[in-house]
Protein backbone atom coordinates (compact mmCIF):
# COMPACT_ATOMS: atom_id res chain seq x y z
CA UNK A 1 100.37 129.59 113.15
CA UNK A 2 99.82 126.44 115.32
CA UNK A 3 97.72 124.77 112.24
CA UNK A 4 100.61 125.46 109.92
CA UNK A 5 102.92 123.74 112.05
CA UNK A 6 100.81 120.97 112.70
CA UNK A 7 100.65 121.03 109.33
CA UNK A 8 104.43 120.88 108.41
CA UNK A 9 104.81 117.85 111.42
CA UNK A 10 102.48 115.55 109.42
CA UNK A 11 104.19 116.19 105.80
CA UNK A 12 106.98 115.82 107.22
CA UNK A 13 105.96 112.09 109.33
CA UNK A 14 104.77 111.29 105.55
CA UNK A 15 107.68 111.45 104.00
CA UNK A 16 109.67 110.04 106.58
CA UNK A 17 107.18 107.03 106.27
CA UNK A 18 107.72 106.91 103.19
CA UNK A 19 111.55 107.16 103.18
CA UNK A 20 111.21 104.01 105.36
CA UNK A 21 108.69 101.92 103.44
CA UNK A 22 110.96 102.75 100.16
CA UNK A 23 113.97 100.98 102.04
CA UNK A 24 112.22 98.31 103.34
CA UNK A 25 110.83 97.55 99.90
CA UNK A 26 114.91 98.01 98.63
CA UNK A 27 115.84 95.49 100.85
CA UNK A 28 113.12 93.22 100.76
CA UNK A 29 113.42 92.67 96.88
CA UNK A 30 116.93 92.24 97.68
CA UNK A 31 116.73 89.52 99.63
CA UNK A 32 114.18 87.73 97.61
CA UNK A 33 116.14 87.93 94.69
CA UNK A 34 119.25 86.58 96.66
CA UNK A 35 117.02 83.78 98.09
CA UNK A 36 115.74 83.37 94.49
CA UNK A 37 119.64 83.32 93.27
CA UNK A 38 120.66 80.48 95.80
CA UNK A 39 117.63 78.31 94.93
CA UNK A 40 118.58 77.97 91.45
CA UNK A 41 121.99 77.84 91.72
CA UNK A 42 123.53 76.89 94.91
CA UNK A 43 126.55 78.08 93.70
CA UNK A 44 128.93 80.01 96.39
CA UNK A 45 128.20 83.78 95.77
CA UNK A 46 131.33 86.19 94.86
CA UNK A 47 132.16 88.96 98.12
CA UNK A 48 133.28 91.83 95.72
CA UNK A 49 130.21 92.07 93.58
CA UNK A 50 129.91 95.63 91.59
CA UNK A 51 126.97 98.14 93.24
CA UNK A 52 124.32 97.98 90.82
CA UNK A 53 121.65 100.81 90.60
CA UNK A 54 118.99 98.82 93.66
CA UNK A 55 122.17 99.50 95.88
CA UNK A 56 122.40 103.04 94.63
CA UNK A 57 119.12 102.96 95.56
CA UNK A 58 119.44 101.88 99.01
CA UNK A 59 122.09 104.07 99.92
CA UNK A 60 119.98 107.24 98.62
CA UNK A 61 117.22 106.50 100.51
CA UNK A 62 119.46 105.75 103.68
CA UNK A 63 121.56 109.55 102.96
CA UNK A 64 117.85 111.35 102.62
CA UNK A 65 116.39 109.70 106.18
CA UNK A 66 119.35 110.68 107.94
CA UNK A 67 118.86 114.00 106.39
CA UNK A 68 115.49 113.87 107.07
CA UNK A 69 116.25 113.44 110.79
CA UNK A 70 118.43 115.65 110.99
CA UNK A 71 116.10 118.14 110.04
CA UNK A 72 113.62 116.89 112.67
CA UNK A 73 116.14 116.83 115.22
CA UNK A 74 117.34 120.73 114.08
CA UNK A 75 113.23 121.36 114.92
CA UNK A 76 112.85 120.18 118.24
């Protein structure tokens, strides 16, 4: 029983790994392609801007971590 748990622990430190390395990634093209943006055309950016699917993106990976921790939280 103790393997099988052990078990479960790592899967689960995977995917919350992963979770985290697929938001970085999110927001780290995000910000190179706004630093890419203001190089070319130093231009004043609009505030209301439309969410576009890499935001979609961002906020699904931010709604399944918290779930994720939840979950680890509900095991403790």
């Amino acid at each position: 029983m103790e393997v099988v748990l052990q078990t479960f622990v790592l899967i689960v430190q995977l995917a919350l790994a992963g979770f985290v390395l697929w938001g970085a990634s999110l927001c780290l093209r995000a910000w190179l392609a706004e630093l890419r943006r203001t190089r070319t055309t130093r231009a004043p950016l609009p505030h209301a801007q439309p969410l576009g699917l890499a935001d979609f993106g961002r906020v699904a990976s931010l709604v399944l971590l918290a779930l994720l921790c939840t979950a680890l939280v509900g095991l403790a």
